[in-house]
N, C-alpha and C. Protein backbone atom coordinates (compact mmCIF):
# COMPACT_ATOMS: atom_id res chain seq x y z
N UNK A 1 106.61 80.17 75.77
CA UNK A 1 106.16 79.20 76.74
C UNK A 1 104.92 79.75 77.44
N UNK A 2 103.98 78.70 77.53
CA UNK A 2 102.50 79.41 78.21
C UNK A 2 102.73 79.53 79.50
N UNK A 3 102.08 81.00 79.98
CA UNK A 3 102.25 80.74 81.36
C UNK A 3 101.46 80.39 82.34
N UNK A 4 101.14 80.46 83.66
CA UNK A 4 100.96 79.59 84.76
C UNK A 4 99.31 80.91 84.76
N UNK A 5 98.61 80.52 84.59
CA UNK A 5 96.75 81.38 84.90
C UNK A 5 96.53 80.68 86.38
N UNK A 6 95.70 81.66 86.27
CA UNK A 6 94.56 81.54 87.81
C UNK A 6 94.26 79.98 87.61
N UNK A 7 93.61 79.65 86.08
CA UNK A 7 92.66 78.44 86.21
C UNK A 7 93.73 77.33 86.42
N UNK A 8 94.80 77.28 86.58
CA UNK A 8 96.19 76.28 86.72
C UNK A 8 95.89 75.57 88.01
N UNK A 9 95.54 76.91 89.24
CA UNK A 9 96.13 76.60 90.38
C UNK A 9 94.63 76.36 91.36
N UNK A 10 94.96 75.10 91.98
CA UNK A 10 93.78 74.49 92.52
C UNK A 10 93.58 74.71 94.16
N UNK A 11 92.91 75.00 94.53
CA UNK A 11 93.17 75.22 95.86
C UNK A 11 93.68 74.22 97.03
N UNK A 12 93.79 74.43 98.22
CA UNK A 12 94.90 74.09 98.96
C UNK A 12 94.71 72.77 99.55
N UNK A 13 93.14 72.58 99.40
CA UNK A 13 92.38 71.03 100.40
C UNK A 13 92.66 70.73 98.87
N UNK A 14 92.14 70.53 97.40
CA UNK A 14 92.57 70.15 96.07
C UNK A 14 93.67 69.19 96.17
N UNK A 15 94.30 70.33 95.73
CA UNK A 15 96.40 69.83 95.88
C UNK A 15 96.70 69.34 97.15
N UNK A 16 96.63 69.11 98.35
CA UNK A 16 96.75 68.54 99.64
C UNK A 16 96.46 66.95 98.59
N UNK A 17 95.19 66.98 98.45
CA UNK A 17 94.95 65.27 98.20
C UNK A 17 95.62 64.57 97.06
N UNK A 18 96.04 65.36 95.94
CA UNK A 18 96.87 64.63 95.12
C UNK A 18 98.00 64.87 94.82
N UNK A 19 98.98 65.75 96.09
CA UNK A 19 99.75 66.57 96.46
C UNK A 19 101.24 65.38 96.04
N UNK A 20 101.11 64.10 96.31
CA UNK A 20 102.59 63.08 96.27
C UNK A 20 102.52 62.87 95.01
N UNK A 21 101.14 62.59 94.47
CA UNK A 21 101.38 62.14 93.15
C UNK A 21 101.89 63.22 91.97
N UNK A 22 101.46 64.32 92.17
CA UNK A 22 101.79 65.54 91.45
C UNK A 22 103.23 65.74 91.72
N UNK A 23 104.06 65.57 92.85
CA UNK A 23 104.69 66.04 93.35
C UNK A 23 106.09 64.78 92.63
N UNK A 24 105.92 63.69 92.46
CA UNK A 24 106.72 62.69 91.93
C UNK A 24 106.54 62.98 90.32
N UNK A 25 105.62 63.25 89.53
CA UNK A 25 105.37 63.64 88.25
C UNK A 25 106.46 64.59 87.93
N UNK A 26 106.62 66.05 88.58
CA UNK A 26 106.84 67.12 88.91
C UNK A 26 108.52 66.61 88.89
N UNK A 27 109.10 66.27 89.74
CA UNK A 27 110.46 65.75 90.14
C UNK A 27 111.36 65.02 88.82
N UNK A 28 110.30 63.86 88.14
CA UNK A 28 110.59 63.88 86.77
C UNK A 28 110.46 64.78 85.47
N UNK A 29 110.18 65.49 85.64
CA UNK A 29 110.18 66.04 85.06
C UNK A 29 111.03 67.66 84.93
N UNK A 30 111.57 67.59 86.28
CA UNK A 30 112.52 68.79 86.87
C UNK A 30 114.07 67.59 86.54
N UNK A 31 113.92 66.66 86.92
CA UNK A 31 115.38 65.76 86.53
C UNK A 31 116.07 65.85 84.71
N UNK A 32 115.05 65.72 84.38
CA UNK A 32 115.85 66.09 82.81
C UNK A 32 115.85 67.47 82.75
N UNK A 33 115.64 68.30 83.67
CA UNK A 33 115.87 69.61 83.05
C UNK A 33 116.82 70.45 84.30
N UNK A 34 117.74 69.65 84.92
CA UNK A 34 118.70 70.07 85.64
C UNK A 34 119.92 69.80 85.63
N UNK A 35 120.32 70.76 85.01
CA UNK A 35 122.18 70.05 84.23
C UNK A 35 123.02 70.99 85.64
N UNK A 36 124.45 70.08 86.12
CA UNK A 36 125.05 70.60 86.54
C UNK A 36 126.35 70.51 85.59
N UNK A 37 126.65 72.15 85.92
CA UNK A 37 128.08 72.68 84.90
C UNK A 37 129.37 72.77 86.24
N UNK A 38 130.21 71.55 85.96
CA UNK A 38 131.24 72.03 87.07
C UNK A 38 131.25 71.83 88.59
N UNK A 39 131.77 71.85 89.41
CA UNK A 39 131.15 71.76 91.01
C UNK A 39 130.28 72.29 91.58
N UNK A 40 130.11 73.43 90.95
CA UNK A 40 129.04 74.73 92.53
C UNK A 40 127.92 75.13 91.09
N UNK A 41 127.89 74.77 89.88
CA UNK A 41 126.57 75.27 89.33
C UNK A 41 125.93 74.38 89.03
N UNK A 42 125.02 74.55 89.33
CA UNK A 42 123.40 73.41 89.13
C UNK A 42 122.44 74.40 88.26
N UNK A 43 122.08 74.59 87.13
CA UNK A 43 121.09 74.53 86.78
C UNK A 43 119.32 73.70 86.31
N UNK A 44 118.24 74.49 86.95
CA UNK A 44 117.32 73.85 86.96
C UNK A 44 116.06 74.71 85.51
N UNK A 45 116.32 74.37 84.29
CA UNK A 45 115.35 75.02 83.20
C UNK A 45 113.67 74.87 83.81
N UNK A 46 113.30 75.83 83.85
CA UNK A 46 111.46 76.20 84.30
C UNK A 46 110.82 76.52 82.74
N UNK A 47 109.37 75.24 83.29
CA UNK A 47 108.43 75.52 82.27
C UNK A 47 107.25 75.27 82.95
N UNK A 48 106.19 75.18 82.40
CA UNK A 48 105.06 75.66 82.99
C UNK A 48 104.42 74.94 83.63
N UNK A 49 105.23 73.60 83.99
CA UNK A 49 104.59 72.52 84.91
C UNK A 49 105.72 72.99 86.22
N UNK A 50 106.81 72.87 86.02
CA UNK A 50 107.79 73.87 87.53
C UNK A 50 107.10 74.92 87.68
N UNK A 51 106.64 75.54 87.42
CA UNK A 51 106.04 76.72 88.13
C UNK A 51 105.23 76.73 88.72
N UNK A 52 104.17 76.16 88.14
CA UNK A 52 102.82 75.48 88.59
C UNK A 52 103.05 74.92 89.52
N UNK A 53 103.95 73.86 89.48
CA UNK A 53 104.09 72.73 90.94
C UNK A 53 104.58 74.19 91.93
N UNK A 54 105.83 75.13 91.94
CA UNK A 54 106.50 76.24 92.94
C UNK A 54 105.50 76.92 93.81
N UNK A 55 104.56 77.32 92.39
CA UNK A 55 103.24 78.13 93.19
C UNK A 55 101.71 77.37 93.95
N UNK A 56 102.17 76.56 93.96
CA UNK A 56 101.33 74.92 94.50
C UNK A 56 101.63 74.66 95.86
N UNK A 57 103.48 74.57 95.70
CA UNK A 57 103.85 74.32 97.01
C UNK A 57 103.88 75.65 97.77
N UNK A 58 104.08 76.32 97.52
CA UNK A 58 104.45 77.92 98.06
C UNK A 58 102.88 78.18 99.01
N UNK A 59 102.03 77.99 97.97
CA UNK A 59 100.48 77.98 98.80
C UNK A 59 100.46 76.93 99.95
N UNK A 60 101.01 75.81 99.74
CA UNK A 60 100.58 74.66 100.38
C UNK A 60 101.46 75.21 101.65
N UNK A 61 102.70 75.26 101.40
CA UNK A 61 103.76 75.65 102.46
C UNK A 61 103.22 77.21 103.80
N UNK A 62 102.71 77.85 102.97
CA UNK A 62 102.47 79.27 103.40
C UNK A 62 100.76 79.22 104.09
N UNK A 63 99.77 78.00 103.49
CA UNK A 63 98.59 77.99 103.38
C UNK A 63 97.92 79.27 102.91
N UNK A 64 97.97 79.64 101.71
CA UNK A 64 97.92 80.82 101.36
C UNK A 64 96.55 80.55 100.54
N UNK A 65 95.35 81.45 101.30
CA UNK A 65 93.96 80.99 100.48
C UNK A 65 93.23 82.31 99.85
N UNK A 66 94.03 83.48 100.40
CA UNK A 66 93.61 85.03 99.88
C UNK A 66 93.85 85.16 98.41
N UNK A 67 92.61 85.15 97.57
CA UNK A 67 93.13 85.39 96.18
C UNK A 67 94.32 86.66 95.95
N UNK A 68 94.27 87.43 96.22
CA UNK A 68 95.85 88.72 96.36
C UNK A 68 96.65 87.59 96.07
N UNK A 69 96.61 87.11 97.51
CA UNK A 69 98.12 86.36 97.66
C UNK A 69 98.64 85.76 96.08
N UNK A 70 97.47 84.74 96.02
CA UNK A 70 97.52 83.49 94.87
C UNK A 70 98.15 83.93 93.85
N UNK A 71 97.15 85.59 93.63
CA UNK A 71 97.80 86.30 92.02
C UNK A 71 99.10 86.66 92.27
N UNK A 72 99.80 87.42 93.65
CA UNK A 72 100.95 87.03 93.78
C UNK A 72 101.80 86.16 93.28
N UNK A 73 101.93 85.54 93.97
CA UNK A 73 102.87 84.40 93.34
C UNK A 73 102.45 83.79 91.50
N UNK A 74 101.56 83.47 91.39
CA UNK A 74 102.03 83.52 90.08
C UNK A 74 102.30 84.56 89.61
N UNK A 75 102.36 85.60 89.45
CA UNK A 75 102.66 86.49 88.94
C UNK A 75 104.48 86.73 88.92
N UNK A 76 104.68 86.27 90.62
CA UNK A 76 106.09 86.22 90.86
C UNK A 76 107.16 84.99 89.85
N UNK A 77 106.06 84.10 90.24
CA UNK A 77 107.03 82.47 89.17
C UNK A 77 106.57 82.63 88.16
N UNK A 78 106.10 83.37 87.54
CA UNK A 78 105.97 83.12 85.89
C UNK A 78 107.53 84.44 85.45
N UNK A 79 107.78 84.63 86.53
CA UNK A 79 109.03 85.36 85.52
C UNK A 79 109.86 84.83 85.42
N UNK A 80 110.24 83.38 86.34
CA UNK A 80 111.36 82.54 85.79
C UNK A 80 111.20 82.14 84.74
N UNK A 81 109.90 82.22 83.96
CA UNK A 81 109.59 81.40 82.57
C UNK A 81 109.90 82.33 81.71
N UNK A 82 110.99 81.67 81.06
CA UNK A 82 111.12 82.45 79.47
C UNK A 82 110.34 82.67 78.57
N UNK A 83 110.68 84.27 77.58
CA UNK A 83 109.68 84.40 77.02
C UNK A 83 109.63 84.26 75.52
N UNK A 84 109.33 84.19 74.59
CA UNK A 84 109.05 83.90 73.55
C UNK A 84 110.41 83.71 72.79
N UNK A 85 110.99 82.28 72.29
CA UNK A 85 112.17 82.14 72.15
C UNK A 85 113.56 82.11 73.12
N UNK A 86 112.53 81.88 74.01
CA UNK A 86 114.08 82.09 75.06
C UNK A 86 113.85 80.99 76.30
N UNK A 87 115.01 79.90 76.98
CA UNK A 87 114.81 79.32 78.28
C UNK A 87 115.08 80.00 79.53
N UNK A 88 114.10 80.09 80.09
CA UNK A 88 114.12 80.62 81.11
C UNK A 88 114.88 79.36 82.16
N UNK A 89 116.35 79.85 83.78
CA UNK A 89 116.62 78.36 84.59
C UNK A 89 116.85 79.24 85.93
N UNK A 90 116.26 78.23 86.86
CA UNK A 90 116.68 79.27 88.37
C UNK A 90 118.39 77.99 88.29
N UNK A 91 119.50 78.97 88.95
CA UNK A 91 120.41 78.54 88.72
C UNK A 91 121.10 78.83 89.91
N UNK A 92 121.29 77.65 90.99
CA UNK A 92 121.52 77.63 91.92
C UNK A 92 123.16 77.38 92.41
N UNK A 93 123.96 77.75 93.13
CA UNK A 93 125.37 78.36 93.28
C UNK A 93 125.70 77.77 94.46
N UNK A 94 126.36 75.97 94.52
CA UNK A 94 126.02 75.24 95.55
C UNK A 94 127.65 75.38 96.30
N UNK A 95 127.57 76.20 97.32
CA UNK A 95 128.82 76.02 97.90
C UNK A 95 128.79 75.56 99.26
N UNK A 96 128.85 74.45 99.75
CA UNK A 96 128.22 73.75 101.14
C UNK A 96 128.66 74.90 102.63
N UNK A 97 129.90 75.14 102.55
CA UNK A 97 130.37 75.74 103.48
C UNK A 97 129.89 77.53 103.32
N UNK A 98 129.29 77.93 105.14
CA UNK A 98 128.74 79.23 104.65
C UNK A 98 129.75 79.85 104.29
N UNK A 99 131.04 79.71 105.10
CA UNK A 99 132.15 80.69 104.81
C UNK A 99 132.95 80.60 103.45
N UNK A 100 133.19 79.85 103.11
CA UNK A 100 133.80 79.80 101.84
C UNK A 100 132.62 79.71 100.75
N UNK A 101 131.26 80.22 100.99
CA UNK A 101 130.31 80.72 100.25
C UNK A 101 130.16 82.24 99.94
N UNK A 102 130.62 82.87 100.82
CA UNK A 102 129.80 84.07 101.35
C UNK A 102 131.58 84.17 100.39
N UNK A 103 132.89 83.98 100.68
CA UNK A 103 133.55 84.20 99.71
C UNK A 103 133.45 84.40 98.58
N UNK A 104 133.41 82.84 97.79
CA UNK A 104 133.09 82.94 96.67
C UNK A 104 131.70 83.75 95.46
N UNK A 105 131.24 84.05 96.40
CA UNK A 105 129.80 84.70 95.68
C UNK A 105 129.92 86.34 96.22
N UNK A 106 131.53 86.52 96.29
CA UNK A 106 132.02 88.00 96.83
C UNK A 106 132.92 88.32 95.26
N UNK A 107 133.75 86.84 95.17
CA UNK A 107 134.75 86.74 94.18
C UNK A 107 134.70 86.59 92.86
N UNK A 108 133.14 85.97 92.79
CA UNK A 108 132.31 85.58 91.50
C UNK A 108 131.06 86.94 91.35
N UNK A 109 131.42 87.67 91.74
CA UNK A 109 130.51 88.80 91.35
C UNK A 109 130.46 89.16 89.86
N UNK A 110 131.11 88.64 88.93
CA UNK A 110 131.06 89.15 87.34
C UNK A 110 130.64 87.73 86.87
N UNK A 111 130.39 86.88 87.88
CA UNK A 111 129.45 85.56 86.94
C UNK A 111 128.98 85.77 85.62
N UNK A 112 127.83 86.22 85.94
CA UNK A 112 126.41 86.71 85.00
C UNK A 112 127.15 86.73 83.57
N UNK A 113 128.25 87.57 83.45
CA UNK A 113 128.63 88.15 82.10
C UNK A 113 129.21 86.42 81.69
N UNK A 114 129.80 85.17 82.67
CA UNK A 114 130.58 84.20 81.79
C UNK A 114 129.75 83.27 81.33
N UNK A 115 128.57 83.16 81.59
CA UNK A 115 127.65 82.17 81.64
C UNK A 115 126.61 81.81 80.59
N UNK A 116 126.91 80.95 79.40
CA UNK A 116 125.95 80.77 78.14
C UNK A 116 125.74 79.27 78.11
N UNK A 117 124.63 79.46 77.07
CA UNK A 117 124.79 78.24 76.60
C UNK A 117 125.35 77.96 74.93
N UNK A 118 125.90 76.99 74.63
CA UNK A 118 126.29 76.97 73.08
C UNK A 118 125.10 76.05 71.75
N UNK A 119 124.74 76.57 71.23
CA UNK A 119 124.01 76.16 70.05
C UNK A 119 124.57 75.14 69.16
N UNK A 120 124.18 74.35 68.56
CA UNK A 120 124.27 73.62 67.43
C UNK A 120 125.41 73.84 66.20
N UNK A 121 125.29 75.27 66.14
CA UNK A 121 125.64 75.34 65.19
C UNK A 121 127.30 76.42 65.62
N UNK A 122 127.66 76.28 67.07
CA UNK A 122 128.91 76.51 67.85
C UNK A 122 128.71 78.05 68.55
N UNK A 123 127.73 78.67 67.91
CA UNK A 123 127.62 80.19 68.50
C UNK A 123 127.19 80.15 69.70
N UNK A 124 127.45 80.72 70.60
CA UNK A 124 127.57 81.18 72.27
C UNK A 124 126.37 82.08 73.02
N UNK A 125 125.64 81.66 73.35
CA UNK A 125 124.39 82.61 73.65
C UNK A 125 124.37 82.82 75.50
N UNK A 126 125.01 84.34 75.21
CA UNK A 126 124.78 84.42 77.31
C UNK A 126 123.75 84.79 77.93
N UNK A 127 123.96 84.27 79.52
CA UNK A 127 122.62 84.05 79.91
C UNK A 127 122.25 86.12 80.23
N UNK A 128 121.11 86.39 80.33
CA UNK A 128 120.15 87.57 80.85
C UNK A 128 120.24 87.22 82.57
N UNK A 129 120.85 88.38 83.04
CA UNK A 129 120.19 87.97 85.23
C UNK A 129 119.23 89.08 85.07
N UNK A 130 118.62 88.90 86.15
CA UNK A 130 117.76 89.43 86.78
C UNK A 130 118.84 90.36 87.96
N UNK A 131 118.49 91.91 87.64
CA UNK A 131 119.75 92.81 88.28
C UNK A 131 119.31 92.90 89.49
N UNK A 132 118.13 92.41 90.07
CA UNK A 132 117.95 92.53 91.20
C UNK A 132 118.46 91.67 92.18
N UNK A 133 118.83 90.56 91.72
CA UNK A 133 119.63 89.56 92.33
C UNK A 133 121.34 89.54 92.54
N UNK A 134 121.48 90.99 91.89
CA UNK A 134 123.28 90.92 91.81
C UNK A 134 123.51 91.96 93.10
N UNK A 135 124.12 91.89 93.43
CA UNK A 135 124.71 93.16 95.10
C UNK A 135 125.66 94.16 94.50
N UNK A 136 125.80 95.28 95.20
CA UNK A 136 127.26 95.94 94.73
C UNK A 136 128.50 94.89 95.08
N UNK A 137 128.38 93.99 95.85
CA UNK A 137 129.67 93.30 96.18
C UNK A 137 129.41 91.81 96.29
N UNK A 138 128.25 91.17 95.73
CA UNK A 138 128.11 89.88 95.94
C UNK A 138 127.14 89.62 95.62
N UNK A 139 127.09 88.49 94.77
CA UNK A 139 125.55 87.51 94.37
C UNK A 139 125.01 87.06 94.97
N UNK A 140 123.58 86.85 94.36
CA UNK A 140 123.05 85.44 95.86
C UNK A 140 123.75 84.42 95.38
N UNK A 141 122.87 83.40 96.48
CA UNK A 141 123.48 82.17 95.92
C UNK A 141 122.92 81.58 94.86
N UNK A 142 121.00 81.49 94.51
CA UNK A 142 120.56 81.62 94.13
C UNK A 142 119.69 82.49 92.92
N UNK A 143 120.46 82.23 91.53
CA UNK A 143 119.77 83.22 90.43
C UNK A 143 118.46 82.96 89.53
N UNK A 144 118.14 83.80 88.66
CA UNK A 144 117.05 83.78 87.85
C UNK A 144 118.00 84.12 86.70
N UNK A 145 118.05 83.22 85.58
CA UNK A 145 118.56 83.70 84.21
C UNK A 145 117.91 83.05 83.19
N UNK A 146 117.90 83.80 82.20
CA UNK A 146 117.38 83.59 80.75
C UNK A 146 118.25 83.60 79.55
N UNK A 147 118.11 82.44 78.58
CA UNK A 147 118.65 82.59 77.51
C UNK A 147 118.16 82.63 76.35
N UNK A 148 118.51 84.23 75.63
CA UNK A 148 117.30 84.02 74.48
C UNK A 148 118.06 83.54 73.12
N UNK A 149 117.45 82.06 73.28
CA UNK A 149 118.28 81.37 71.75
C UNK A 149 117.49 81.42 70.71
N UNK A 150 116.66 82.37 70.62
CA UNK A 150 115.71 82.90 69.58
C UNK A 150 115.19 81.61 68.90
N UNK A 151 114.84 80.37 69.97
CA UNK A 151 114.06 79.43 69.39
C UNK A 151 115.04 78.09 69.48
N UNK A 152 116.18 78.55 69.29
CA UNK A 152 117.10 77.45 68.90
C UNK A 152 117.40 76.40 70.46
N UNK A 153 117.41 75.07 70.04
CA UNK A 153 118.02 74.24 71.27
C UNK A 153 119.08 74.14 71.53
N UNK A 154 119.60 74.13 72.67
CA UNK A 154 121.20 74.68 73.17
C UNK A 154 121.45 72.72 72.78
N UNK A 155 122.91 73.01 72.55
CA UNK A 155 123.42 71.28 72.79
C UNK A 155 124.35 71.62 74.09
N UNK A 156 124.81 72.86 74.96
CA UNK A 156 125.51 72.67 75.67
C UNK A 156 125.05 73.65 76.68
N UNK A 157 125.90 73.35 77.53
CA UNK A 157 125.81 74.41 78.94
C UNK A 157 127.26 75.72 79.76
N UNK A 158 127.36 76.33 79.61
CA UNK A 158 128.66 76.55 80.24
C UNK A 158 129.16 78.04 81.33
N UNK A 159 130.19 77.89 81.80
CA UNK A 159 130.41 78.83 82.26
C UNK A 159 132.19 79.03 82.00
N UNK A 160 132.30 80.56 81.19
CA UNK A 160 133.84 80.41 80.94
C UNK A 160 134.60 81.46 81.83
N UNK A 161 134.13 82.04 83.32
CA UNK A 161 134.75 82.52 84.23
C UNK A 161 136.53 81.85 84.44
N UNK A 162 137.46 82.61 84.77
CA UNK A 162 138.25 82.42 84.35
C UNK A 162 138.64 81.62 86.00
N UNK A 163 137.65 81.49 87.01
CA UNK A 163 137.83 80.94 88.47
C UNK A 163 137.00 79.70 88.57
N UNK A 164 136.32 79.30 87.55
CA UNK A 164 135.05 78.58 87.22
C UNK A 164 134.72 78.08 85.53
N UNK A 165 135.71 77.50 84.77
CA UNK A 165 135.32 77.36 84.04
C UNK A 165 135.03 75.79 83.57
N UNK A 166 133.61 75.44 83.23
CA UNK A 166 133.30 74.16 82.65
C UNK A 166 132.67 74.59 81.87
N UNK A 167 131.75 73.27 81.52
CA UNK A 167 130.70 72.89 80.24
C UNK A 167 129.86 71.73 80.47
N UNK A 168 129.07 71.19 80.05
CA UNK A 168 128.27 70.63 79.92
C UNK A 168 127.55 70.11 79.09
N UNK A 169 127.71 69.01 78.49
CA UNK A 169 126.95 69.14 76.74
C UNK A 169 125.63 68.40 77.44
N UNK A 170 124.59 68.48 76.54
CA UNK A 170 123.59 67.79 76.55
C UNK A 170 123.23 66.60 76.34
N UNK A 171 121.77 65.82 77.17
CA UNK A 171 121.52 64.32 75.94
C UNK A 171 120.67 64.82 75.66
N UNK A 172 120.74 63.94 74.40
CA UNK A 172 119.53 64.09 73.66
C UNK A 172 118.61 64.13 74.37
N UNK A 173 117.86 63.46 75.16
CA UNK A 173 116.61 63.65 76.31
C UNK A 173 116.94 64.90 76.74
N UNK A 174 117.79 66.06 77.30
CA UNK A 174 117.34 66.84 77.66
C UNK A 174 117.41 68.21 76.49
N UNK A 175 117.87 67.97 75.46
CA UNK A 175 118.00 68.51 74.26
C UNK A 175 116.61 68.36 73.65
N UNK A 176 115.85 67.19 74.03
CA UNK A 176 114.20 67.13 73.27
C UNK A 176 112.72 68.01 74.29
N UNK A 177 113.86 68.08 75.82
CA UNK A 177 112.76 68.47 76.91
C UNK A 177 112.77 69.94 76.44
N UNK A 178 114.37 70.74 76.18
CA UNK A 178 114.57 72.25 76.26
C UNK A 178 113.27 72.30 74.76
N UNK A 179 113.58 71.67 73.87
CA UNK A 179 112.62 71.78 72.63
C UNK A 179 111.16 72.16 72.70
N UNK A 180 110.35 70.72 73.52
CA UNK A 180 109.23 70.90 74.19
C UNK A 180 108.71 72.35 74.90
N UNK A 181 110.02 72.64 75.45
CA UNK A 181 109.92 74.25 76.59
C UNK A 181 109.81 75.36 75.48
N UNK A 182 110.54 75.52 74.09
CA UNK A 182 110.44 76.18 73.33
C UNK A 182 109.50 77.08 72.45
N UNK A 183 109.01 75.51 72.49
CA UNK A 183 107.78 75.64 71.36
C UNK A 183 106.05 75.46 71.97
């Protein structure tokens, strides 16, 4: 997947003026690529128009006009993007209540290891975290994971934690978007 360059990102009076319209483009295009598995997992798959829009708003939000900064952040969101053969998804861990959050993301500390997606052809591909996001005693709520399906399009989604276990199959629409992200 190509990633997010300097020449991507437009500056801040730029994007200010065509900031709704980009921003509704952007939303469709984040909707087919956000499967939720189960109650509390939402995954959102990143490609190089989510990133672009993250490091867009991040400037816009921050007003960030110091080139440093700029190369910053992309530099930072292009690692949610998977890399050659693989989907990269920030995968968000929705538990409304803080307290019975701060629980469960105490109790779900071996997530990472239950969490794949399944292929076409039934084989099980688990997701990659980012170890900087795991605690000695608790996750965020919020992860970065990758799945390297060495090219292949997942037809499903899942998590087989033995406190948390669903699935998720795909539609075809978002089985043709992961494709697009692939290749």
């Amino acid at each position: 997947m190509r990633r997010v360059t300097r020449g991507d990102i437009v500056d801040i009076a730029t994007y200010g003026a065509g900031r709704e319209a980009y921003r509704q483009r952007v939303l469709g295009i984040k909707a087919v690529r956000r499967l939720h598995v189960g109650p509390y997992l939402t995954f959102l798959f990143e490609n190089t128009e989510t990133v672009r829009y993250q490091i867009q708003e991040m400037m816009w939000a921050e007003r960030l006009v110091k080139e440093a900064d700029i190369l910053h952040e992309i530099e930072t969101y292009n690692e949610l993007l998977g890399g050659p053969g693989e989907l990269g998804a920030t995968l968000l861990i929705e538990i409304e209540s803080p307290t019975d959050r701060d629980v469960w993301l105490r109790r779900w500390l071996a997530l990472p290891a239950h969490l794949y997606v399944r292929l076409e052809d039934g084989r099980r591909v688990s997701a990659a975290f980012d170890p900087r996001q795991i605690g000695q005693d608790r996750l965020s709520s919020v992860q970065y994971v990758k799945f390297p399906t060495q090219g292949h399009v997942p037809v499903a989604i899942g998590c087989n934690h033995p406190e948390l276990t669903a699935e998720t199959v795909l539609t075809d629409e978002q089985q043709r978007a992961l494709a697009e992200d692939l290749h």
